[in-house]
C-alpha atoms as a PDB file:
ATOM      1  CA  UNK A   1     -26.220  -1.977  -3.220  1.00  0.00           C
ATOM      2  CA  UNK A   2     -26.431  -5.816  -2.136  1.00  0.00           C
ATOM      3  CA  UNK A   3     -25.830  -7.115  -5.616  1.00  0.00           C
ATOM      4  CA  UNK A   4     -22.571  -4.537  -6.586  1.00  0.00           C
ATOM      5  CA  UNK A   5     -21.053  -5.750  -2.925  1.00  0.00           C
ATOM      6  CA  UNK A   6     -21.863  -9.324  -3.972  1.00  0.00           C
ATOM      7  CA  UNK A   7     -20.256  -8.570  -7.379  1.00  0.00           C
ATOM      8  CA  UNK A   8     -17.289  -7.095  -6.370  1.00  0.00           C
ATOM      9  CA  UNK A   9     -16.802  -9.931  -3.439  1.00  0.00           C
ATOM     10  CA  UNK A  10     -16.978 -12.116  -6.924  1.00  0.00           C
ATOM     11  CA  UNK A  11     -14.032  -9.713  -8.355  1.00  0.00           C
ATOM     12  CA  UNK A  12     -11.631 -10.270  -5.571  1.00  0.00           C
ATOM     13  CA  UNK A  13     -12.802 -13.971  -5.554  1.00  0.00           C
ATOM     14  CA  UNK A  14     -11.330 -14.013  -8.938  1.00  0.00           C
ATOM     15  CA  UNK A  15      -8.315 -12.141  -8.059  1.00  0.00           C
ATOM     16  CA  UNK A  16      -7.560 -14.403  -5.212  1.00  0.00           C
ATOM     17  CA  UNK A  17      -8.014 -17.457  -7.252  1.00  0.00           C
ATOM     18  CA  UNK A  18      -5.676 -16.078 -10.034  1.00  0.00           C
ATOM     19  CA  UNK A  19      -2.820 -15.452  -7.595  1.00  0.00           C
ATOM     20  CA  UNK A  20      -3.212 -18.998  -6.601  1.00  0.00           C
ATOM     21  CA  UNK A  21      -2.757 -20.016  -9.836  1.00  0.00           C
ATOM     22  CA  UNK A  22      -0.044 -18.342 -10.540  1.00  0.00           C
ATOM     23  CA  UNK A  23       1.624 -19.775  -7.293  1.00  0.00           C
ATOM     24  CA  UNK A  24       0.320 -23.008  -8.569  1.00  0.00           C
ATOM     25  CA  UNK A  25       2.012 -23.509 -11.750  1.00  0.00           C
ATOM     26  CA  UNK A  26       5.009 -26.403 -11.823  1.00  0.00           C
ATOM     27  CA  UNK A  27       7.739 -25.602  -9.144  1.00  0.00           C
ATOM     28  CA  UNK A  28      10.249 -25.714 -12.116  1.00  0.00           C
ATOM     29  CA  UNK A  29       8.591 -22.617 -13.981  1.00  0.00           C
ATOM     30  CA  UNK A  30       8.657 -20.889 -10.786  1.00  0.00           C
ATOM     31  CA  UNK A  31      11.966 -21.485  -9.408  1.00  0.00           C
ATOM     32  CA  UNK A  32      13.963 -20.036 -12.164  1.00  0.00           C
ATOM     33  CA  UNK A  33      17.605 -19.495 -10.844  1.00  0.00           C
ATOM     34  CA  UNK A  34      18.670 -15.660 -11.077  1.00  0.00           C
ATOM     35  CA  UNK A  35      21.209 -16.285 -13.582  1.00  0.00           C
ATOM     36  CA  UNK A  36      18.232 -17.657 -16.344  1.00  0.00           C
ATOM     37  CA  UNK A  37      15.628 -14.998 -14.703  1.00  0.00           C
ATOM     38  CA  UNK A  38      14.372 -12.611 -17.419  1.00  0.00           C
ATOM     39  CA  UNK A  39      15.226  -9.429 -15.986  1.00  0.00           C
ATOM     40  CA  UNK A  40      18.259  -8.064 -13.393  1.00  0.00           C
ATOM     41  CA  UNK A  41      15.906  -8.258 -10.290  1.00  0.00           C
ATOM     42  CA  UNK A  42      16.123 -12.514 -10.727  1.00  0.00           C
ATOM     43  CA  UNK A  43      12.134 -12.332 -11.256  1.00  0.00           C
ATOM     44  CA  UNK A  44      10.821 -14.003 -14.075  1.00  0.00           C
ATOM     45  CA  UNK A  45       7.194 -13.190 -16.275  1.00  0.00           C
ATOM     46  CA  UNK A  46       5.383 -15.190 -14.154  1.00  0.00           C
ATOM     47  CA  UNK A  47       6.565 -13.796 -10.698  1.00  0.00           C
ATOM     48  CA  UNK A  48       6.289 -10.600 -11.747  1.00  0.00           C
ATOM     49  CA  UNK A  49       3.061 -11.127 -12.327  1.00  0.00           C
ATOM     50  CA  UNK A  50       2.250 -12.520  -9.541  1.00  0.00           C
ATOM     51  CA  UNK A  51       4.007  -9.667  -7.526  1.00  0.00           C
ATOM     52  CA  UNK A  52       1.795  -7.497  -9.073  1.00  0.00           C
ATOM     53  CA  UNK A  53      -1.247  -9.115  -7.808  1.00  0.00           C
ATOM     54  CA  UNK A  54       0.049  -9.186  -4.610  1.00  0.00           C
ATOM     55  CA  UNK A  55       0.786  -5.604  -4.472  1.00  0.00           C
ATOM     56  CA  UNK A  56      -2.477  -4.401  -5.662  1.00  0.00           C
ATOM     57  CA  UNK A  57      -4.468  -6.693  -3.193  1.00  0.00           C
ATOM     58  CA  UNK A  58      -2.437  -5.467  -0.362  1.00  0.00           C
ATOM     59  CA  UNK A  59      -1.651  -1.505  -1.275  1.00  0.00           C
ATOM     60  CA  UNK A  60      -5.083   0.080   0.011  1.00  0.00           C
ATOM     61  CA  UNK A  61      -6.413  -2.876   2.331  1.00  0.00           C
ATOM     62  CA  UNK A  62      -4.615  -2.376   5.758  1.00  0.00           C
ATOM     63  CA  UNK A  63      -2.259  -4.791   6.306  1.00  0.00           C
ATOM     64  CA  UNK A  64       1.037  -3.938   4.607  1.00  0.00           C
ATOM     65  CA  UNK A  65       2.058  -4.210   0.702  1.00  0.00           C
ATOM     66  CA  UNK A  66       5.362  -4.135   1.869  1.00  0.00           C
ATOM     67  CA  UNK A  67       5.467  -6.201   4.245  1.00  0.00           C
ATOM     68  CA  UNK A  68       3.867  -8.677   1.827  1.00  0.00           C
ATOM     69  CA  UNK A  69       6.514  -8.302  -1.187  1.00  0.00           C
ATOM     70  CA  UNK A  70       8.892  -9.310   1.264  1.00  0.00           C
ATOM     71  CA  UNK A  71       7.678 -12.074   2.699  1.00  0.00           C
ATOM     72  CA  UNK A  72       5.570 -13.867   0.438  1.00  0.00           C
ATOM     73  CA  UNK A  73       8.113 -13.994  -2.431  1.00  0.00           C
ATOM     74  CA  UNK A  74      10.569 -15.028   0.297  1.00  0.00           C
ATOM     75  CA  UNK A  75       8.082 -18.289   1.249  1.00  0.00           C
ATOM     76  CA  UNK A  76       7.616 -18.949  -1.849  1.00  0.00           C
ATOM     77  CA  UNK A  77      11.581 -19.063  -2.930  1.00  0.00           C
ATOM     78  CA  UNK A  78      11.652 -16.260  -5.269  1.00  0.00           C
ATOM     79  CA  UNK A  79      13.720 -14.122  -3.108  1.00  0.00           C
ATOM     80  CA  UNK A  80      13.331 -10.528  -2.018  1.00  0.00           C
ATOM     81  CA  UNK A  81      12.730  -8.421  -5.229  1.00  0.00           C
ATOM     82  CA  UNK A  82      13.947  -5.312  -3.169  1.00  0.00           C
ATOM     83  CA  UNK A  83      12.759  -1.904  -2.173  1.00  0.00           C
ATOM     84  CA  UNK A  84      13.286  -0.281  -5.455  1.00  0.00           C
ATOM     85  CA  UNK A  85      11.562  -3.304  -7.459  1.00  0.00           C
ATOM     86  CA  UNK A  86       8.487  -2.787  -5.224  1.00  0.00           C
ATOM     87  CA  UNK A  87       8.405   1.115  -5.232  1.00  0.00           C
ATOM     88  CA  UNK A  88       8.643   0.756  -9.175  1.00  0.00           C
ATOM     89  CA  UNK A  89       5.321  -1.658  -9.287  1.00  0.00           C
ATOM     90  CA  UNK A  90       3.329   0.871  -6.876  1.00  0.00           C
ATOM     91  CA  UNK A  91       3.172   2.867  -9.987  1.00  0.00           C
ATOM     92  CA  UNK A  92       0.602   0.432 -10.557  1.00  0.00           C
ATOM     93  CA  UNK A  93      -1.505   1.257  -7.771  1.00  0.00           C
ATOM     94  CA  UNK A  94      -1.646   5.082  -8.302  1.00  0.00           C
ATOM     95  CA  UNK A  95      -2.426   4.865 -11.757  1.00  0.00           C
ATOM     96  CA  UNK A  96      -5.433   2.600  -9.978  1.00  0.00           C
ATOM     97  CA  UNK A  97      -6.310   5.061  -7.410  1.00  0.00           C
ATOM     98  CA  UNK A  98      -5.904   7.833  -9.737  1.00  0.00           C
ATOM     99  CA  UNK A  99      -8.493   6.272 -12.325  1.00  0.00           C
ATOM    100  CA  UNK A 100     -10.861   5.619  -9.390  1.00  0.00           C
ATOM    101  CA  UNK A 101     -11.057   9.122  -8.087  1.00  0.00           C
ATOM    102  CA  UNK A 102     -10.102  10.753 -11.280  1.00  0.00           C
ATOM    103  CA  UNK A 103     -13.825  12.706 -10.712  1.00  0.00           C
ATOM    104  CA  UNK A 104     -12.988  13.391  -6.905  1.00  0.00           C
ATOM    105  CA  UNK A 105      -9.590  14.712  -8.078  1.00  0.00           C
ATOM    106  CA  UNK A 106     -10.937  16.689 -10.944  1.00  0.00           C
ATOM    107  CA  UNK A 107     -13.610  18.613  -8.136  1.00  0.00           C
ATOM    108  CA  UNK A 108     -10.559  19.301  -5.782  1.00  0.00           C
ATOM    109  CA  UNK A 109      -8.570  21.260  -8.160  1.00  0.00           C
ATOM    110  CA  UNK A 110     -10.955  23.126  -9.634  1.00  0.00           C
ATOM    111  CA  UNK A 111     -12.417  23.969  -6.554  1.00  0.00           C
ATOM    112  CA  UNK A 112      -9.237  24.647  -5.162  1.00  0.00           C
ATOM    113  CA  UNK A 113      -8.724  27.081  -7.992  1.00  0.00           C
ATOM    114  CA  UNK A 114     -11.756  28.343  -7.428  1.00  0.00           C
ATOM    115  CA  UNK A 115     -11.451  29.087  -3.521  1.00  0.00           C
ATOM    116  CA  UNK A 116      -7.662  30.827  -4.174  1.00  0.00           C
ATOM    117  CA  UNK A 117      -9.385  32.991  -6.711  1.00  0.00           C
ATOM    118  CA  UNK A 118     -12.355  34.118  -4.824  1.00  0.00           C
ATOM    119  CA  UNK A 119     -10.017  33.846  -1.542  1.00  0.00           C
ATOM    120  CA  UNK A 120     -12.675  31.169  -0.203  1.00  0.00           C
ATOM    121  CA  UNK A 121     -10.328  29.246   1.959  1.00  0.00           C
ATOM    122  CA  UNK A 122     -13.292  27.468   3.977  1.00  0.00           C
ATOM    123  CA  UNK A 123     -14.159  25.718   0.988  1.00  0.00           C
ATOM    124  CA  UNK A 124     -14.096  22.124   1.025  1.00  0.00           C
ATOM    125  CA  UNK A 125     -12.167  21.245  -1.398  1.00  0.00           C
ATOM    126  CA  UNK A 126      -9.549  24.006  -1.092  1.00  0.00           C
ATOM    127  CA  UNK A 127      -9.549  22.148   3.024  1.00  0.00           C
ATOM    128  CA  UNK A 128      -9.034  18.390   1.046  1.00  0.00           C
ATOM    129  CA  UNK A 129      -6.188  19.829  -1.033  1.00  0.00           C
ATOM    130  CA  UNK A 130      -4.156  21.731   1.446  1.00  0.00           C
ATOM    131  CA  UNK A 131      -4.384  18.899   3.901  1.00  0.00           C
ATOM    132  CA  UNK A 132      -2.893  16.175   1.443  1.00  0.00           C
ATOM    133  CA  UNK A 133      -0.139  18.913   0.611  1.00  0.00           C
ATOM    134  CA  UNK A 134       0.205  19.066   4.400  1.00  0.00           C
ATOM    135  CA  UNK A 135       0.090  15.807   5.094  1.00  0.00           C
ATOM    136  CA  UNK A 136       2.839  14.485   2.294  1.00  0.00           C
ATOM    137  CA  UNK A 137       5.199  16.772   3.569  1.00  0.00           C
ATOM    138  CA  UNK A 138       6.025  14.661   6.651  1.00  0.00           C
ATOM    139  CA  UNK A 139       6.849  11.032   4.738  1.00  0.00           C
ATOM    140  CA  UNK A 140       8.700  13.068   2.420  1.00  0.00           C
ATOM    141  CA  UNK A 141      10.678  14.990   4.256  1.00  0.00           C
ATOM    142  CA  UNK A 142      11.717  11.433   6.661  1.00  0.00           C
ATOM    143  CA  UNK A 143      12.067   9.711   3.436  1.00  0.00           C
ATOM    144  CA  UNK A 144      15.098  12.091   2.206  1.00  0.00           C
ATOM    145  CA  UNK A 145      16.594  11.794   5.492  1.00  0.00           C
ATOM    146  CA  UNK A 146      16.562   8.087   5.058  1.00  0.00           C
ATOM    147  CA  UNK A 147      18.263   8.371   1.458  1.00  0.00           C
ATOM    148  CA  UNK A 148      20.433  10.288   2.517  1.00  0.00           C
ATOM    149  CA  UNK A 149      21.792   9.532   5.714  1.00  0.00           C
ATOM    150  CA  UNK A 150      20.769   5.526   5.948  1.00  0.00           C
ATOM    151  CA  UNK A 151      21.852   4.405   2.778  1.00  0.00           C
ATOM    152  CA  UNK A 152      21.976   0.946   4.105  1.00  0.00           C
ATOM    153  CA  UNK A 153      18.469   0.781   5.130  1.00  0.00           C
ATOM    154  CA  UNK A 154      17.073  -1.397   2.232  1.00  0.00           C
ATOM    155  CA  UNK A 155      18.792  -4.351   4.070  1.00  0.00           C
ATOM    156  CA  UNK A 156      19.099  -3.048   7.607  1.00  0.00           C
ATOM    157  CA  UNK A 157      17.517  -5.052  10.171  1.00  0.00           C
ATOM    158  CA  UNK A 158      14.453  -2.430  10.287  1.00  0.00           C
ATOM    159  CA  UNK A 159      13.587  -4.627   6.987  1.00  0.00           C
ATOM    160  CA  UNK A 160      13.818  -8.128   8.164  1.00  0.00           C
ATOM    161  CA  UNK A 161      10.859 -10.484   8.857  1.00  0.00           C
ATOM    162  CA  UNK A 162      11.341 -10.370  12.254  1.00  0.00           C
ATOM    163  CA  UNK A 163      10.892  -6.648  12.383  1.00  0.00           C
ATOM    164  CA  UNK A 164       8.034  -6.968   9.521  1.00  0.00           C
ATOM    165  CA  UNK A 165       6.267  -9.278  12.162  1.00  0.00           C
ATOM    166  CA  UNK A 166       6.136  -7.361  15.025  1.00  0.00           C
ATOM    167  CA  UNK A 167       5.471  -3.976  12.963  1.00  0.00           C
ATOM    168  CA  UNK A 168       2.442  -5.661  11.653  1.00  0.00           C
ATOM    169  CA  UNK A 169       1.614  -7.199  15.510  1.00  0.00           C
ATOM    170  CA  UNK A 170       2.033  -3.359  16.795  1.00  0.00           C
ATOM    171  CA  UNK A 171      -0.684  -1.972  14.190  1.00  0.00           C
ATOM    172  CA  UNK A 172      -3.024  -4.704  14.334  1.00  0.00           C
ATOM    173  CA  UNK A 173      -3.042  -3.753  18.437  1.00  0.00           C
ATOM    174  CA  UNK A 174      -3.501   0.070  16.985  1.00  0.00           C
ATOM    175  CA  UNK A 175      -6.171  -0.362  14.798  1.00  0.00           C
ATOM    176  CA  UNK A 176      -7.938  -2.623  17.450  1.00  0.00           C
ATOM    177  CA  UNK A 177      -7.866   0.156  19.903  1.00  0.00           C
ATOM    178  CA  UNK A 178      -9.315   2.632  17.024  1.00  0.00           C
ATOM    179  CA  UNK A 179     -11.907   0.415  16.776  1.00  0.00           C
ATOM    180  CA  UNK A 180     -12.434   0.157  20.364  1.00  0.00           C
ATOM    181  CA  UNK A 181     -12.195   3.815  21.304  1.00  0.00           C
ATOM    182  CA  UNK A 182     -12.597   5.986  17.754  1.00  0.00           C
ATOM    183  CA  UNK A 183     -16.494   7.242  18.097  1.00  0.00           C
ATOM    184  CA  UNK A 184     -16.634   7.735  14.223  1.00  0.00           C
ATOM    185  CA  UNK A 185     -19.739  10.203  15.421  1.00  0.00           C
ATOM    186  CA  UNK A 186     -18.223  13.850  14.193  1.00  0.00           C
ATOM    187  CA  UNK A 187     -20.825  16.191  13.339  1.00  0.00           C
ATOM    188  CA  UNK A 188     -19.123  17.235  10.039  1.00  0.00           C
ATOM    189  CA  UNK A 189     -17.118  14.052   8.895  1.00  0.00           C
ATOM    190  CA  UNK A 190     -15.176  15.661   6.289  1.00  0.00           C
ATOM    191  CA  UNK A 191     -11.286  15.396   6.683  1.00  0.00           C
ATOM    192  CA  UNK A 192     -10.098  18.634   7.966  1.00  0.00           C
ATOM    193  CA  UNK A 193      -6.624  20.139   7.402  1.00  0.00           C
ATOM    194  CA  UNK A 194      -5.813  18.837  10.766  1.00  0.00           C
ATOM    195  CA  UNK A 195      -6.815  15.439  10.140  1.00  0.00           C
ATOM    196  CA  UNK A 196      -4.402  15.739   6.767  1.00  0.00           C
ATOM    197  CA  UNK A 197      -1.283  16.833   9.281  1.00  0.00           C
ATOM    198  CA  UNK A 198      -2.325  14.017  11.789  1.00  0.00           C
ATOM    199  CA  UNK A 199      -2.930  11.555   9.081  1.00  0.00           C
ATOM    200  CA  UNK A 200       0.310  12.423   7.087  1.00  0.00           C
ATOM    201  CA  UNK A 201       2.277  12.051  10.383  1.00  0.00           C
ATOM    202  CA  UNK A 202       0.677   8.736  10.919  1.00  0.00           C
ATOM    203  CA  UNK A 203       1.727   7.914   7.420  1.00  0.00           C
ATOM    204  CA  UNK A 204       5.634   8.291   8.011  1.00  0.00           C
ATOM    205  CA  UNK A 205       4.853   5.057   9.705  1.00  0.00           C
ATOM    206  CA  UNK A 206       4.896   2.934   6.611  1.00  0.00           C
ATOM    207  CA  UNK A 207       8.701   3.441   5.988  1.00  0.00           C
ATOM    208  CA  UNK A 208       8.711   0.573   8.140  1.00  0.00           C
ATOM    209  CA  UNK A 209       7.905  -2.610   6.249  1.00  0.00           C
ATOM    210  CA  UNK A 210       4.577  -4.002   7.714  1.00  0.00           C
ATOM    211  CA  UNK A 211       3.811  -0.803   9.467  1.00  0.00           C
ATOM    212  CA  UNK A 212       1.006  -0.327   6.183  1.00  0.00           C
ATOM    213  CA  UNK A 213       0.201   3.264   4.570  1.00  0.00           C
ATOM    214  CA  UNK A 214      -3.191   2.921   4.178  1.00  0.00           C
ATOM    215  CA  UNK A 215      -3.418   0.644   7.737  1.00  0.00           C
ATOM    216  CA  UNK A 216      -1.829   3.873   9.621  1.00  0.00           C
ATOM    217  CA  UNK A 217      -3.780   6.085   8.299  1.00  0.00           C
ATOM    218  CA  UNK A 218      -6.712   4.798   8.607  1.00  0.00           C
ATOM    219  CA  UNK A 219      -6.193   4.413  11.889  1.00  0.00           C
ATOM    220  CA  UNK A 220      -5.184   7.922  12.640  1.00  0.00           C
ATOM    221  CA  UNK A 221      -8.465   8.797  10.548  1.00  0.00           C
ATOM    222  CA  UNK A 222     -10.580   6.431  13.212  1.00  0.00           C
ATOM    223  CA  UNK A 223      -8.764   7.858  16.721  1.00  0.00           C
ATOM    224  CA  UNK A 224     -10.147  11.593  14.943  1.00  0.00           C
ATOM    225  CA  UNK A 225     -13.148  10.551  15.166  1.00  0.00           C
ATOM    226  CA  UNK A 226     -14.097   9.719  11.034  1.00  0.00           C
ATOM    227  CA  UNK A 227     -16.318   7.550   9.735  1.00  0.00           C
ATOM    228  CA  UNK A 228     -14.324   4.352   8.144  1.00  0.00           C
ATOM    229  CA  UNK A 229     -15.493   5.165   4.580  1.00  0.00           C
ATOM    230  CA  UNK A 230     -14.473   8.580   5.251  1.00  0.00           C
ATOM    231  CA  UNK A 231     -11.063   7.567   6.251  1.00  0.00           C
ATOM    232  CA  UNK A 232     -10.223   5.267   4.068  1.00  0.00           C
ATOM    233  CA  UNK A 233     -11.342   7.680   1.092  1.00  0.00           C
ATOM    234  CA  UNK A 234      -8.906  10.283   2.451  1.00  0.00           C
ATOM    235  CA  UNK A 235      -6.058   8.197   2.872  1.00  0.00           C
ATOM    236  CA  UNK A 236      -6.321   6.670  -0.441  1.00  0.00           C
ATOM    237  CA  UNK A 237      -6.384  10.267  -1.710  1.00  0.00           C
ATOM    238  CA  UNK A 238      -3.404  11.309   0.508  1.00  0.00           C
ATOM    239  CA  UNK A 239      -1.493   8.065  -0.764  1.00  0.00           C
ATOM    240  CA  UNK A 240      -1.008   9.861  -3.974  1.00  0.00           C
ATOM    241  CA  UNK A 241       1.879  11.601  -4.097  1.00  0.00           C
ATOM    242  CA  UNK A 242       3.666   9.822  -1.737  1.00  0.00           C
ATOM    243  CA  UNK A 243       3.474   6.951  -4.066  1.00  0.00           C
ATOM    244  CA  UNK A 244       4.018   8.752  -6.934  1.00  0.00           C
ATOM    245  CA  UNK A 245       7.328  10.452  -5.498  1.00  0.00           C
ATOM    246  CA  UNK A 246       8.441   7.292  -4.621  1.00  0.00           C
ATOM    247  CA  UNK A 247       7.773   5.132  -7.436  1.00  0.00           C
ATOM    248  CA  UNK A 248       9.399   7.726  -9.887  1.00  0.00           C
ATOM    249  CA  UNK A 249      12.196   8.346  -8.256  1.00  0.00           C
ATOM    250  CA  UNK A 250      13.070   4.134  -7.959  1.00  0.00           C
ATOM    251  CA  UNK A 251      11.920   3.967 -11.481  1.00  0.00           C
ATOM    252  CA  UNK A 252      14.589   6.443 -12.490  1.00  0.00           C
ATOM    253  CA  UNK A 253      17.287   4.633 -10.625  1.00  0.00           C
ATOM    254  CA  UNK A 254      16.362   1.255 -11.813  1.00  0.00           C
ATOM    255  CA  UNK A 255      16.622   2.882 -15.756  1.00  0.00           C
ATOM    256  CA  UNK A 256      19.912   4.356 -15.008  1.00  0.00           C
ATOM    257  CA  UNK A 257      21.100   0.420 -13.595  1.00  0.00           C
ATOM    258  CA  UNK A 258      20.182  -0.910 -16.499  1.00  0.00           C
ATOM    259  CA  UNK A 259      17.349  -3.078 -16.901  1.00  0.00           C
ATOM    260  CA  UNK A 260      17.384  -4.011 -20.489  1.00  0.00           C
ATOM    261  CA  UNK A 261      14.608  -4.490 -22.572  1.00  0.00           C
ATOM    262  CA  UNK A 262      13.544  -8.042 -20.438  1.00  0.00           C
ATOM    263  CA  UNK A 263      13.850  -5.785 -17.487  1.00  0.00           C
ATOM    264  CA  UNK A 264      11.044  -3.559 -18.973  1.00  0.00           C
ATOM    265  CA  UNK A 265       8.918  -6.178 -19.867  1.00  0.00           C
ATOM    266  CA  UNK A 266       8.810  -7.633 -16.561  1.00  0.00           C
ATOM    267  CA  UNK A 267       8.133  -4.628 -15.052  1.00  0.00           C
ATOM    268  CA  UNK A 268       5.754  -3.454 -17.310  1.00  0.00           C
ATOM    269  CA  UNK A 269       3.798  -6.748 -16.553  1.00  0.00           C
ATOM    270  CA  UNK A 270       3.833  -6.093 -12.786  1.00  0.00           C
ATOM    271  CA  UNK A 271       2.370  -2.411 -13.000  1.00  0.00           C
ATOM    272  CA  UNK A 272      -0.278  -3.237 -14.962  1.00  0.00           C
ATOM    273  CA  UNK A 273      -0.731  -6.291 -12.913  1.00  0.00           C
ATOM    274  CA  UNK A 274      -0.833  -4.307  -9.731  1.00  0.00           C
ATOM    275  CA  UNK A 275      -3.450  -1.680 -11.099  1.00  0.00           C
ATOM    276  CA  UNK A 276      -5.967  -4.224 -12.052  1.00  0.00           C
ATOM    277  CA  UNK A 277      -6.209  -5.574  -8.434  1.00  0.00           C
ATOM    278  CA  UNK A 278      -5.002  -2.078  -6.651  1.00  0.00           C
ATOM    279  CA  UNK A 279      -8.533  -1.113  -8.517  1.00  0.00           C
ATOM    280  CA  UNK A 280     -10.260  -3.644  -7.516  1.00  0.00           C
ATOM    281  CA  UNK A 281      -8.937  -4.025  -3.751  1.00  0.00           C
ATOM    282  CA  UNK A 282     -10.117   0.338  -3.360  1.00  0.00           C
ATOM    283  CA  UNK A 283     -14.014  -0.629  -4.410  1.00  0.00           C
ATOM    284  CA  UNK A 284     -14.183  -3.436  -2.257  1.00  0.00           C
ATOM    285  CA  UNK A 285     -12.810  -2.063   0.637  1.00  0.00           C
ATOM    286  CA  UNK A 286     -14.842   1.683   0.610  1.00  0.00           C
ATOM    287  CA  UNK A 287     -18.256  -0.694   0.284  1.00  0.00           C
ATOM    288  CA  UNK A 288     -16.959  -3.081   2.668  1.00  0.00           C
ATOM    289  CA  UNK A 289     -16.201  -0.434   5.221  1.00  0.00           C
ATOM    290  CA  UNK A 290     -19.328   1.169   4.967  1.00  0.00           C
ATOM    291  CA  UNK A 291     -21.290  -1.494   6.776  1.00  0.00           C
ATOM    292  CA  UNK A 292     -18.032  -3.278   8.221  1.00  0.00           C
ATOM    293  CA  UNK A 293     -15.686  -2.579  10.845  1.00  0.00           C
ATOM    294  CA  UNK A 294     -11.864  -3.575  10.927  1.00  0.00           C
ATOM    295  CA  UNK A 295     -11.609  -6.465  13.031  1.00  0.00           C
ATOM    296  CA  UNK A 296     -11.264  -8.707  10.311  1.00  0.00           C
ATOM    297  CA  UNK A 297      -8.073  -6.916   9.453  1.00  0.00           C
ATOM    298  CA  UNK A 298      -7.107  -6.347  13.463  1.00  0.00           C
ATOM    299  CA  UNK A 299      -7.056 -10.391  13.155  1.00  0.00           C
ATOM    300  CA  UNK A 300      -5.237 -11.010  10.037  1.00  0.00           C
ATOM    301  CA  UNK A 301      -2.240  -8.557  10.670  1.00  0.00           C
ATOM    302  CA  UNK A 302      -1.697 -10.486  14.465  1.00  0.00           C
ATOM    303  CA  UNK A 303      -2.111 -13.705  12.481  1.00  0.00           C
ATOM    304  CA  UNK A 304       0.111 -13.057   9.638  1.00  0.00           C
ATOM    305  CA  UNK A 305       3.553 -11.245  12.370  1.00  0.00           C
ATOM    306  CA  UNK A 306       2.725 -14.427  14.631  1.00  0.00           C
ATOM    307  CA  UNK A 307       3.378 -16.790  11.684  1.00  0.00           C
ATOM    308  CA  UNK A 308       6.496 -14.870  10.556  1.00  0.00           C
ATOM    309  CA  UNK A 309       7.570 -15.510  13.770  1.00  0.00           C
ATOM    310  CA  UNK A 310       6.772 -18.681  14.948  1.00  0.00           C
ATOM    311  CA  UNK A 311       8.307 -19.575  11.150  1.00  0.00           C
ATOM    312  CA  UNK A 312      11.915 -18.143  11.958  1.00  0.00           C
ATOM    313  CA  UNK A 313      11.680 -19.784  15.641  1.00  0.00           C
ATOM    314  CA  UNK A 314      11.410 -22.953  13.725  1.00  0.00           C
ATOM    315  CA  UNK A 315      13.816 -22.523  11.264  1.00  0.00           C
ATOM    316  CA  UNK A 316      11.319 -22.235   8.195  1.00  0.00           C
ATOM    317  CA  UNK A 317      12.243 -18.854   7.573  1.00  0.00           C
ATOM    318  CA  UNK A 318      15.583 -17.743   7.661  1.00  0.00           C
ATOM    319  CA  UNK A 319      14.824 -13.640   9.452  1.00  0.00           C
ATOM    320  CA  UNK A 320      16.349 -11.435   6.777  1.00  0.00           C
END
């Protein structure tokens, strides 16, 4: 067990040092003006891929992909890519999470099947299924009211880094206090359909950049009383079709705009760029939390919305 942690410590090692070298390459490769970018989102081969590691490293740990394809493309003077360039590259992540718990998936519908046909709804699985139908409903549902009615929201000021900052301040106070007061000592520490509805309302949360998917829910998973492991497993299971919803539907609209064959390239680079590390981030985090507690991610989300902040009270960062 000691020497698969170590080795997957050595994976993200690797992932963190290839991000760096992406943002290290000469200014003048990076800096690419929109109008000789490759594709209509003013990203070039290289940003993409680095947009994809940035996305996969940040989907499932709690601390905000979002909020992170905002900002750190921002510092580093690519721009904003948008909200419909970033729900494209999730696609990334679920085919990630998807090939992780393709086995866990595989027992839950057949055992789902199994319980509707033998009307065994105490089953366990049939209980996993029903509360991550349950539990979508909610972001979906507040998601099409968005679209429909806020049309402007993709650059409202509910998007900009000074909102992304204290969102992420907020949740990193939330997840302290789940630490604090979530006794993680249920008897039977199996999600229930409850926990789905709780943790799928919790989840609405991260239509607000920085707010995190997998940081509320986890958290909602820890005031109920799970196990970390236990929580993060579920949420990473109830992530999937929320994230597949959302990333089809952008992808859709960003084929009917236009992309071009570039376009397709890039994002084609960023996907698969996003699943490699979206992979690797889920292992490391389900070992990590089995023997680790949150604080170190309590820390880094105050750290990181203090820092956006201090950065526009200085003028650094201009808070769009």
């Amino acid at each position: 067990m000691a020497l698969l942690q170590r080795q997957m410590l050595k994976l993200m090692v690797v992932g963190v040092a290839a991000f760096a070298a992406v943002i290290a390459i000469p200014i003048k490769v990076l800096s690419v003006q929109p109008n000789t970018a490759v594709d209509g989102s003013g990203m070039n081969l290289w940003q993409s891929f680095g947009l994809g590691i940035i996305q996969g490293l940040t989907e499932f740990l709690p601390i905000s992909s979002t909020a992170h394809l905002k900002v750190v493309p921002v510092v580093l003077g690519w721009g904003d890519p948008g909200i419909a360039y970033t729900a494209v590259i999730q696609l990334g992540s679920l085919a990630a999470v998807l090939w992780y718990f393709w086995k866990d998936l595989g027992q839950i519908v057949t055992g789902t099947i199994k319980a509707i046909a033998n009307s065994d709804y105490d089953s366990r699985e049939f209980g996993t299924a029903l509360g991550i139908f349950l539990g979508t409903i909610p972001i979906l549902f507040f998601g099409l009211l968005i679209k429909l009615f806020y049309p402007g929201y993709d650059n409202s000021p509910l998007r900009s880094l000074a909102a992304i900052a204290v969102y992420s301040i907020v949740m990193s106070c939330l997840l302290g206090l789940a630490e604090i007061f979530g006794k993680r000592k249920r008897k039977f520490n199996e999600p229930t359909v409850k926990d789905g509805i709780l943790m799928g309302l919790a989840q609405t949360l991260a239509l607000f950049p920085g707010v995190s998917r997998s940081g509320s829910t986890l958290t909602a998973g820890l005031f109920l009383g799970l196990q970390r492991a236990k929580a993060a497993r579920f949420s990473f299971l109830l992530s999937i079709p929320a994230i597949a919803i959302s990333g089809l539907v952008e992808l859709k609209d960003a084929l009917e705009a236009g992309l071009g064959n570039a376009g397709i390239l890039n994002l084609i680079v960023a996907v698969v760029s996003s699943a490699i590390f979206s992979y690797l981030a889920i292992a490391w985090l389900l070992r990590f939390l089995q023997t680790q507690d949150t604080w170190i991610f309590v820390w880094y989300r105050l750290a990181f919305g203090a820092a956006i902040l201090a950065a526009i009270g200085f003028g650094v960062l201009t808070n769009v």
